[in-house]
Protein backbone atom coordinates (compact mmCIF):
# COMPACT_ATOMS: atom_id res chain seq x y z
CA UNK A 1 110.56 88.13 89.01
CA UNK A 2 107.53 86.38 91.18
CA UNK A 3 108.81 84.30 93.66
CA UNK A 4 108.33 81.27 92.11
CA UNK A 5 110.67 82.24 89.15
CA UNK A 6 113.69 83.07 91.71
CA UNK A 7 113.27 79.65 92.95
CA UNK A 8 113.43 78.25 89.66
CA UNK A 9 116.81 79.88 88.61
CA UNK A 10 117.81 79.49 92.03
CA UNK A 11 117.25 75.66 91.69
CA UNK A 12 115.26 75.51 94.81
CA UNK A 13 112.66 72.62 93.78
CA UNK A 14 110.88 71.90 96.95
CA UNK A 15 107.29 73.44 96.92
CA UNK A 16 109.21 76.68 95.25
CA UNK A 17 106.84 79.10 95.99
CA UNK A 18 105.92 78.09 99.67
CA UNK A 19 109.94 78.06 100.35
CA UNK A 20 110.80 81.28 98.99
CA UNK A 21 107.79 82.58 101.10
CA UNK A 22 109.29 81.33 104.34
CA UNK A 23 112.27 82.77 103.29
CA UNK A 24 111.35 86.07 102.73
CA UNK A 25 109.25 85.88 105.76
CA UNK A 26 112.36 85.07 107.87
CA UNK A 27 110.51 81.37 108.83
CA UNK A 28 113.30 79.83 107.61
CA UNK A 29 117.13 80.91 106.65
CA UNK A 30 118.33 79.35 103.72
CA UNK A 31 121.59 77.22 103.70
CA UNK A 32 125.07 79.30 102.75
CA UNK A 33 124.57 77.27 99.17
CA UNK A 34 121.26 78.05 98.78
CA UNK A 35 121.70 82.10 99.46
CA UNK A 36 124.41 81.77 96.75
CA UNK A 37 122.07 80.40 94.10
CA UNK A 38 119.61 83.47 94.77
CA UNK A 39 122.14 85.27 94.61
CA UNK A 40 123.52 84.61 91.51
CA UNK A 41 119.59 84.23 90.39
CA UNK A 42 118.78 88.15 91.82
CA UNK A 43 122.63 89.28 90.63
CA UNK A 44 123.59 90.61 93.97
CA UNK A 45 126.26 89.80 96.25
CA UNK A 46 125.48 86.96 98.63
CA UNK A 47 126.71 89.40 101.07
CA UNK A 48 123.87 91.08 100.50
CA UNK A 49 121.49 88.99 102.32
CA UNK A 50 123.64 89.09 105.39
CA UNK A 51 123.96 92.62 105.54
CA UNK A 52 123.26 94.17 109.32
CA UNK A 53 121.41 97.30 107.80
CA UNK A 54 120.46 99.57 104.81
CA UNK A 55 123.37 101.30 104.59
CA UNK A 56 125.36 98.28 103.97
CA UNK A 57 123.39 96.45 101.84
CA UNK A 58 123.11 99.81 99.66
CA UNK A 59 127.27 99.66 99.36
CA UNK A 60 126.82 96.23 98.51
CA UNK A 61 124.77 96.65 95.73
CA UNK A 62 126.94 99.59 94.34
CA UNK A 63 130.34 97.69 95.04
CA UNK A 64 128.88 94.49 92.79
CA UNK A 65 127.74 97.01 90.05
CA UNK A 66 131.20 98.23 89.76
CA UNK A 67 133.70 96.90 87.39
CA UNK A 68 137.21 95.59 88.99
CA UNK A 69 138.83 98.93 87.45
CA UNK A 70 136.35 101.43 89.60
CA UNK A 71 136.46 98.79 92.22
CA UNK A 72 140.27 99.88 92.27
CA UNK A 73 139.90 103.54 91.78
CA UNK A 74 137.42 103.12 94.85
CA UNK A 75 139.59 101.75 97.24
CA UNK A 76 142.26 103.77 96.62
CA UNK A 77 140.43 106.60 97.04
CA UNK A 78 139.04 105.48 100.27
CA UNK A 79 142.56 104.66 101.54
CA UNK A 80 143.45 108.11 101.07
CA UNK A 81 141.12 109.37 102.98
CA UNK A 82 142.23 110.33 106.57
């Protein structure tokens, strides 16, 4: 998706393009509402964007990919970890 096309299904309608820019170039952070609708636009977690490093955001990713049953078999997995 260009840029420009995110902003669109994000319903960001103020000069699109140059907005998304600034995002993506940190210039600007995008209000809480505003990350939602790209991320609902991008299909990733709005989490995502708020992630402290690579690692995380990674998990992220594969935790929203997962379906509520593995999301389940997951964490109860993890719990029995020591």
């Amino acid at each position: 998706m260009t840029l420009e096309q995110v902003a669109v299904a994000a319903e960001i309608e103020d000069a699109a393009s140059v907005r998304m820019s600034q995002y993506q170039r940190g210039v600007h952070t995008p209000r809480f509402n505003i990350a939602e609708n790209l991320a609902r636009a991008l299909d990733v977690p709005v989490e995502y964007f708020y992630s402290p490093d690579d690692q995380t955001a990674k998990l992220l990713l594969l935790w929203h990919s997962l379906s509520e049953a593995r999301r389940g078999q997951l964490l109860k997995s993890l719990e029995e970890l020591p």
